[in-house]
Protein backbone atom coordinates (compact mmCIF):
# COMPACT_ATOMS: atom_id res chain seq x y z
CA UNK A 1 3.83 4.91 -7.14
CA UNK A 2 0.93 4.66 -4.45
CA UNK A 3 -2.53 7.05 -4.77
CA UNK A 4 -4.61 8.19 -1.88
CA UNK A 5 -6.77 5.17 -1.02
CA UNK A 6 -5.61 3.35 -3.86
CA UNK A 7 -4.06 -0.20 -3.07
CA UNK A 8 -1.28 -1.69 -2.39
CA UNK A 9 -0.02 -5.60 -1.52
CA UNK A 10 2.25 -6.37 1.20
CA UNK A 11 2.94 -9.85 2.06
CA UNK A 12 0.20 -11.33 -0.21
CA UNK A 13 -2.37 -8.73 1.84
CA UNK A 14 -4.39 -6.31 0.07
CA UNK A 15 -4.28 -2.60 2.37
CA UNK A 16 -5.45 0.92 1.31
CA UNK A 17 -2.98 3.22 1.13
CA UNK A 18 -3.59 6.58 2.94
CA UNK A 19 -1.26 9.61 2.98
CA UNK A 20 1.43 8.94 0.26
CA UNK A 21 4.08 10.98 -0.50
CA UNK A 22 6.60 11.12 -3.34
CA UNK A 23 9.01 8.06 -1.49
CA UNK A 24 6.78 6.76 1.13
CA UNK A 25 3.09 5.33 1.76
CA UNK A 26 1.38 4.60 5.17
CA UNK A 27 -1.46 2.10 5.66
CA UNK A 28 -4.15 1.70 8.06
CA UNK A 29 -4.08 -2.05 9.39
CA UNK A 30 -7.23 -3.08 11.57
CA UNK A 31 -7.04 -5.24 14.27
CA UNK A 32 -8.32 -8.59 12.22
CA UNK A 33 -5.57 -8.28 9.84
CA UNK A 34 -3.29 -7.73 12.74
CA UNK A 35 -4.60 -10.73 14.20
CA UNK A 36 -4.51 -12.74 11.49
CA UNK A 37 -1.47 -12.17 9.30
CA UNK A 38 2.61 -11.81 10.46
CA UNK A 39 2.19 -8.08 10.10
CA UNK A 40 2.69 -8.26 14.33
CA UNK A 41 6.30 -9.66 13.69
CA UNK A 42 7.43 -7.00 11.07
CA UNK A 43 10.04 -4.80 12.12
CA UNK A 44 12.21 -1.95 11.05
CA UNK A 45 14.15 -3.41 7.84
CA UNK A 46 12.46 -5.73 7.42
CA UNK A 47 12.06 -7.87 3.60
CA UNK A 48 8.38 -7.48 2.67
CA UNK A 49 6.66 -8.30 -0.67
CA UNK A 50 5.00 -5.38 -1.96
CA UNK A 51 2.53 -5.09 -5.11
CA UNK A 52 1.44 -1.91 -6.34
CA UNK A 53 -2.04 -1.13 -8.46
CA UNK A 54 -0.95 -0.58 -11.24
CA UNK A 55 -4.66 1.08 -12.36
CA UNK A 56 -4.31 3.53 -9.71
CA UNK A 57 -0.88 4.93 -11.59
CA UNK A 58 -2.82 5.17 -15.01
CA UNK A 59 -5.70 6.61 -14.18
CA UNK A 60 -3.31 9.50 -12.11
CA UNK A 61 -1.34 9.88 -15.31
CA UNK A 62 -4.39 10.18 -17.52
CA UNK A 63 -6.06 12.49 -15.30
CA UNK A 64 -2.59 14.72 -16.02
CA UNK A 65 -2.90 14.51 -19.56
CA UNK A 66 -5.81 15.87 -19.20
């Protein structure tokens, strides 16, 4: 569960998410983090560590209830 400019983890590095869908999330990676983290060496199917925030999904749900 990802929300518009909400965060997400991958590989230990903190990204905004931006355009997330029901399945799938994109992030916007600028060139220092390129530079600076294995994110260069990722490919297609590749195993990455990924960490969700968790705040994001309850403030989404909350703003349902509502």
């Amino acid at each position: 569960f990802t929300v518009d400019k909400g965060s997400v983890t991958v590989n230990g590095v903190s990204l905004t998410v931006c355009e997330p869908t029901d399945n799938t999330f994109t992030v916007a990676i600028i060139p220092y983090t390129r530079e600076n983290t294995n994110f260069c060496n990722i490919q297609v199917d590749s195993i990455v560590n990924i960490e969700f925030d968790i705040l994001g999904k309850y403030i989404a749900r909350l703003k349902n209830f509502e």
